[in-house]
C-alpha atoms as a PDB file:
ATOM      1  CA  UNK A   1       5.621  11.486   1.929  1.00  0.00           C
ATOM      2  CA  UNK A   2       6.224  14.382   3.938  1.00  0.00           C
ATOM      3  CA  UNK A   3       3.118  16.393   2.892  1.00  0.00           C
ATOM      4  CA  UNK A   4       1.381  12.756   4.367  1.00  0.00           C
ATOM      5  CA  UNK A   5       3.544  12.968   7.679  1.00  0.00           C
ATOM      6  CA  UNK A   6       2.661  16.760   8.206  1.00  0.00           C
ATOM      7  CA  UNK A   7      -1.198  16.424   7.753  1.00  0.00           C
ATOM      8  CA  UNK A   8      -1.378  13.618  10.600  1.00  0.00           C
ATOM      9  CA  UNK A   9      -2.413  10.727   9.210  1.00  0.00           C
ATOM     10  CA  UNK A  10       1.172   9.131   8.334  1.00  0.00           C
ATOM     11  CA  UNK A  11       3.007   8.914  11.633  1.00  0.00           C
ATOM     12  CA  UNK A  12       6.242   7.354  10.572  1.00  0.00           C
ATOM     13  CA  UNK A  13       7.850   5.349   7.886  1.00  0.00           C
ATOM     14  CA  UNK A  14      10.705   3.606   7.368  1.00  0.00           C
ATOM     15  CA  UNK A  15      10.750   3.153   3.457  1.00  0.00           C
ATOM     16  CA  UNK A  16      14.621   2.539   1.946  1.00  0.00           C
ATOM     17  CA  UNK A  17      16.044   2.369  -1.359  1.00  0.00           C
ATOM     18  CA  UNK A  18      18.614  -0.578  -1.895  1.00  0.00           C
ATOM     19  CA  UNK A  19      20.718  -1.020  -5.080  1.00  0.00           C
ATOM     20  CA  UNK A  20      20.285  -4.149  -6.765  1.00  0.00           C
ATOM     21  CA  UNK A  21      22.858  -3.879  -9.408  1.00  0.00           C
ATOM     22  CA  UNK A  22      22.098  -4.262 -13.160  1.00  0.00           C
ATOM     23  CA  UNK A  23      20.244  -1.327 -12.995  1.00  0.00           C
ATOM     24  CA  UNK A  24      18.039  -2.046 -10.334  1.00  0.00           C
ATOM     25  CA  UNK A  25      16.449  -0.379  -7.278  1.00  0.00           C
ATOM     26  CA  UNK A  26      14.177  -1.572  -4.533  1.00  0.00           C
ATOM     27  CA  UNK A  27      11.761   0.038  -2.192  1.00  0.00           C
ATOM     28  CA  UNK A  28      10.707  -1.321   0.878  1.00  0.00           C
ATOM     29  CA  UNK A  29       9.319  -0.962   4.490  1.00  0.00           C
ATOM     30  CA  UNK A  30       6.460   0.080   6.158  1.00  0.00           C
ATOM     31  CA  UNK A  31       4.117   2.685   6.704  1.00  0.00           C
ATOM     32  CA  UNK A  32       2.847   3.378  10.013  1.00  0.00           C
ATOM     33  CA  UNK A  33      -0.763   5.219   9.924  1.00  0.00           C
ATOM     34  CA  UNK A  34      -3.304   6.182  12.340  1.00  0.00           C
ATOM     35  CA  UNK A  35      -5.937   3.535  13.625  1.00  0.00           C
ATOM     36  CA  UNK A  36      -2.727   1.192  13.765  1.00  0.00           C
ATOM     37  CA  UNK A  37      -2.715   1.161  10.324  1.00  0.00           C
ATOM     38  CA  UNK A  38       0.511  -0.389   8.472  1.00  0.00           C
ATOM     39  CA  UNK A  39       1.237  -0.522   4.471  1.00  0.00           C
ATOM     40  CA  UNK A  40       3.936  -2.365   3.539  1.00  0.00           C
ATOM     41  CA  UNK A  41       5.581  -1.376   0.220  1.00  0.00           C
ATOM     42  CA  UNK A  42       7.442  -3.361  -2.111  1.00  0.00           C
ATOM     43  CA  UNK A  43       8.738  -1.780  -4.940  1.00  0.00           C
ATOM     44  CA  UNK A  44      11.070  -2.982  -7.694  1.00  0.00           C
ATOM     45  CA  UNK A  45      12.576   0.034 -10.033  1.00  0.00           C
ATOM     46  CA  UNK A  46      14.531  -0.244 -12.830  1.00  0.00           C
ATOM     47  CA  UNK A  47      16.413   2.772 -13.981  1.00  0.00           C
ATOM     48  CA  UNK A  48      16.077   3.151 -17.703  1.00  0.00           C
ATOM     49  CA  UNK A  49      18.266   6.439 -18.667  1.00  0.00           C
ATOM     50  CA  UNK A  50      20.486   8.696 -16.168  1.00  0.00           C
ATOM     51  CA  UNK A  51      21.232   8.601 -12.529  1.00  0.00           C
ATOM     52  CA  UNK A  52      19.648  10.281  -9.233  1.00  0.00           C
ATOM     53  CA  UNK A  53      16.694  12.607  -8.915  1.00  0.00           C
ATOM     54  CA  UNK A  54      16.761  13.005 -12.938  1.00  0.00           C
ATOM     55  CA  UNK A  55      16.747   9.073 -13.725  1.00  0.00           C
ATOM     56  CA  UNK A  56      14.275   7.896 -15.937  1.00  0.00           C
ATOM     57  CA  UNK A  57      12.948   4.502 -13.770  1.00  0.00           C
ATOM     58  CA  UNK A  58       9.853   2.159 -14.724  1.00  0.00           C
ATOM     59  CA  UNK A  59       8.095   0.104 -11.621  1.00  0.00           C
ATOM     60  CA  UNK A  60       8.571  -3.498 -12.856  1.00  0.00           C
ATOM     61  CA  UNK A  61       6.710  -5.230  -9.910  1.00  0.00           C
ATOM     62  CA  UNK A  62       4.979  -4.275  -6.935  1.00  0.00           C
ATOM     63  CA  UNK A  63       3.115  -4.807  -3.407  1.00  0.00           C
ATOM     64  CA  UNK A  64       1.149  -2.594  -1.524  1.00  0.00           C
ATOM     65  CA  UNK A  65      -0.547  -4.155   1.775  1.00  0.00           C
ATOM     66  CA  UNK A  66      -2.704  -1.922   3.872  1.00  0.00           C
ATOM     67  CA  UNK A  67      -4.190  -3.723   7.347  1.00  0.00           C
ATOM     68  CA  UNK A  68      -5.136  -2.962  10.645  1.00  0.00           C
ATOM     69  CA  UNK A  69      -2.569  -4.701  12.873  1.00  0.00           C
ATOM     70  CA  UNK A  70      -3.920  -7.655  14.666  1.00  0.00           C
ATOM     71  CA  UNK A  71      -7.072  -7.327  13.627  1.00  0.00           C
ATOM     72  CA  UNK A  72      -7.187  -7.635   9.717  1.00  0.00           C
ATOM     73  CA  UNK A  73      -6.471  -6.767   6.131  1.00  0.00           C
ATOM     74  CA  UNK A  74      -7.886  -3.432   4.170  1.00  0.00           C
ATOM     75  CA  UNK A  75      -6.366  -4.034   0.763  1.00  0.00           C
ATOM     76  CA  UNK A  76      -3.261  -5.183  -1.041  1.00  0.00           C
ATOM     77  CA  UNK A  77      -2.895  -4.096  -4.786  1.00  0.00           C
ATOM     78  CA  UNK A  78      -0.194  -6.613  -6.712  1.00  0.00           C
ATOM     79  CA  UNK A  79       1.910  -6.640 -10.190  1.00  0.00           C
ATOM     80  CA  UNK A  80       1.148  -9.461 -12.032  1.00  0.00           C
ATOM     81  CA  UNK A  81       1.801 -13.060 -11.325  1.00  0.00           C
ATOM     82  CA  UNK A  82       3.306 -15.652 -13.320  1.00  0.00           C
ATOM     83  CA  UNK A  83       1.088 -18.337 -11.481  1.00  0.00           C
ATOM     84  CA  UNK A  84      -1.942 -16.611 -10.961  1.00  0.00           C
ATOM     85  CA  UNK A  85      -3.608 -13.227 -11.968  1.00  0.00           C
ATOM     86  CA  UNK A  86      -1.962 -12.178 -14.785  1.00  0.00           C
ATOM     87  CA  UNK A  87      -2.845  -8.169 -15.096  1.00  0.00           C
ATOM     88  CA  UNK A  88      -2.430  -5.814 -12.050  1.00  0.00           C
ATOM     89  CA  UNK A  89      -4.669  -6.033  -9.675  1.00  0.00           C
ATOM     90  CA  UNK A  90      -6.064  -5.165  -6.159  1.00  0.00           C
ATOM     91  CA  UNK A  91      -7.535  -7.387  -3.417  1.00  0.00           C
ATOM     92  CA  UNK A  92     -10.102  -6.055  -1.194  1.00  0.00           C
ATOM     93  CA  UNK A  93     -10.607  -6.809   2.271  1.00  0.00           C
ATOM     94  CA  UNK A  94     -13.880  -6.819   4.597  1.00  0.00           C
ATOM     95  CA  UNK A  95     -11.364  -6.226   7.705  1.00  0.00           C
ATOM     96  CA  UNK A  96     -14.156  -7.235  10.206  1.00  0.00           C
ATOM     97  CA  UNK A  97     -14.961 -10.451   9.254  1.00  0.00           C
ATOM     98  CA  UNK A  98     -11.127 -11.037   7.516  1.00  0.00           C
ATOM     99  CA  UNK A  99     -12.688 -12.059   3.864  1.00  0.00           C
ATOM    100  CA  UNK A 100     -11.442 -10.869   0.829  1.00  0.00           C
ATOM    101  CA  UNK A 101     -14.386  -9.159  -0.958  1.00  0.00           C
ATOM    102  CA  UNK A 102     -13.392  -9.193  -4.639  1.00  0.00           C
ATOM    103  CA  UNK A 103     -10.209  -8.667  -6.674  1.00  0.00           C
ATOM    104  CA  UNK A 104     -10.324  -6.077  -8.993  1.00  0.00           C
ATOM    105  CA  UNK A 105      -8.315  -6.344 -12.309  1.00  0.00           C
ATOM    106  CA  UNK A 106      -6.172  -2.642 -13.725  1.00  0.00           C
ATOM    107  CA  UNK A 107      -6.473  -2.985 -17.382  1.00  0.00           C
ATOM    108  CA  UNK A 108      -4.565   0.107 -18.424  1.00  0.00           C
ATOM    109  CA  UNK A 109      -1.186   1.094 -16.914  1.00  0.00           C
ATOM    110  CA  UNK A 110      -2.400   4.701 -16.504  1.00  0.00           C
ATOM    111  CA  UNK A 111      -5.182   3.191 -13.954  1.00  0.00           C
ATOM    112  CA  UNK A 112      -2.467   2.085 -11.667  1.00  0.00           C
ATOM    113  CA  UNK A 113      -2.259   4.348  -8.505  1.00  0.00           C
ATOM    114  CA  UNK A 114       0.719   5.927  -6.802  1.00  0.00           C
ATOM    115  CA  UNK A 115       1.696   5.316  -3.551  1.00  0.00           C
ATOM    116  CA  UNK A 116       0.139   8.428  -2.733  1.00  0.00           C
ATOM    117  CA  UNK A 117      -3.197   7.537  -4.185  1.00  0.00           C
ATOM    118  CA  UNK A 118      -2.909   4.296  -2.375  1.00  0.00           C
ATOM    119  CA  UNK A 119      -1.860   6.169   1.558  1.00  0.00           C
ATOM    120  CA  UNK A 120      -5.092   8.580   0.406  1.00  0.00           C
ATOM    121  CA  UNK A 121      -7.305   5.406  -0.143  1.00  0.00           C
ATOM    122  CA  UNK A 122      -6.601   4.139   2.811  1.00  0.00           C
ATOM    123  CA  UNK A 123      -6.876   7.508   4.880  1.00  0.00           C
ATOM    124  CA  UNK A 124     -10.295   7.498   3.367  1.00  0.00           C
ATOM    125  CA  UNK A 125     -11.069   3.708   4.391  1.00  0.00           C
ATOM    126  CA  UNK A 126      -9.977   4.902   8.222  1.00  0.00           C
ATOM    127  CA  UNK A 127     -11.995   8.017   8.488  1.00  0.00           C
ATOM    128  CA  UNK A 128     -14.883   5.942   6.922  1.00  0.00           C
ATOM    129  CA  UNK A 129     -14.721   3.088   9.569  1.00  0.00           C
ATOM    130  CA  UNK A 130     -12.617   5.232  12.253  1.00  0.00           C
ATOM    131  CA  UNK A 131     -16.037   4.680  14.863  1.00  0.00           C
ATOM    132  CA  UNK A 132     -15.770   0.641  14.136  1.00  0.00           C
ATOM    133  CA  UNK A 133     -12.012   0.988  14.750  1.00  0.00           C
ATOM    134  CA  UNK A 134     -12.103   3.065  17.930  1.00  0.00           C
ATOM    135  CA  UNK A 135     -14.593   0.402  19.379  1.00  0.00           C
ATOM    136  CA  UNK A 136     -12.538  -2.557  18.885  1.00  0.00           C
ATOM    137  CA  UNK A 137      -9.652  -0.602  20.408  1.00  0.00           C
ATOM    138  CA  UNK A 138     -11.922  -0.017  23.232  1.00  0.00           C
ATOM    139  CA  UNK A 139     -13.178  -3.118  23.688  1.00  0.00           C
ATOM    140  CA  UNK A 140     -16.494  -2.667  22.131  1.00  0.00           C
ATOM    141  CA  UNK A 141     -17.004  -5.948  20.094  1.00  0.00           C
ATOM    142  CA  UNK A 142     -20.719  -5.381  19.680  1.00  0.00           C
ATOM    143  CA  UNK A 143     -20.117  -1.940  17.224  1.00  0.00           C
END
């Protein structure tokens, strides 16, 4: 996160671990980008072997939400769901118009991205729509 908050386009975050007991861990809060860009993480660990920066932990479900405040939704990749989309997945987001574009299904666990390849995606979605973004802002409706 840090290496994200020193090249510029993380401002802040206020991510936080919580025990859950039973050997479980939770990760949660938001990440404040440029654009007025949020993520919200959700992030449920469980510790398999050993204890602090050396535990062995496996993500057991998950929610990663990207959107432009007040205006609309980027992406939001998901765990699986018991009622509905069974395999991990990621929505995607045409953030003009506020339609979901497709869902996209992750069919092998090594496909799944970090949280860092997720803040990257996004910084890549800003700097690729960072003109419609600064219009809006502006007032320009017509961009």
């Amino acid at each position: 996160m840090q290496r994200f908050l020193r090249a510029g386009f993380v401002r802040s975050e206020n991510l936080s671990f919580t025990d859950l007991g039973d050997a479980f861990v939770e990760l949660d809060g938001v990440i404040e980008c440029s654009g007025n860009i949020n993520i919200n993480v959700y992030k449920r660990i469980q510790i398999i072997e050993g204890d602090g920066p050396n535990a062995l932990v496996q993500t057991v479900d998950y929610s990663y939400h990207a959107y432009v405040a007040n205006v609309g939704n980027i992406l939001r990749y998901d765990s699986p769901h018991l009622d509905h989309y069974q395999e991990h997945h990621v929505h995607r987001f045409d953030t003009a118009s506020k339609q979901e574009t497709s869902v996209d299904f992750i069919e092998n666990e090594e496909d799944r991205p970090t949280l860092g390849e997720i803040i990257s995606e996004v910084e890549n979605w800003y700097y690729d729509n960072v003109d419609w973004i600064l219009a809006r802002s502006l007032g320009d409706f017509t961009s």
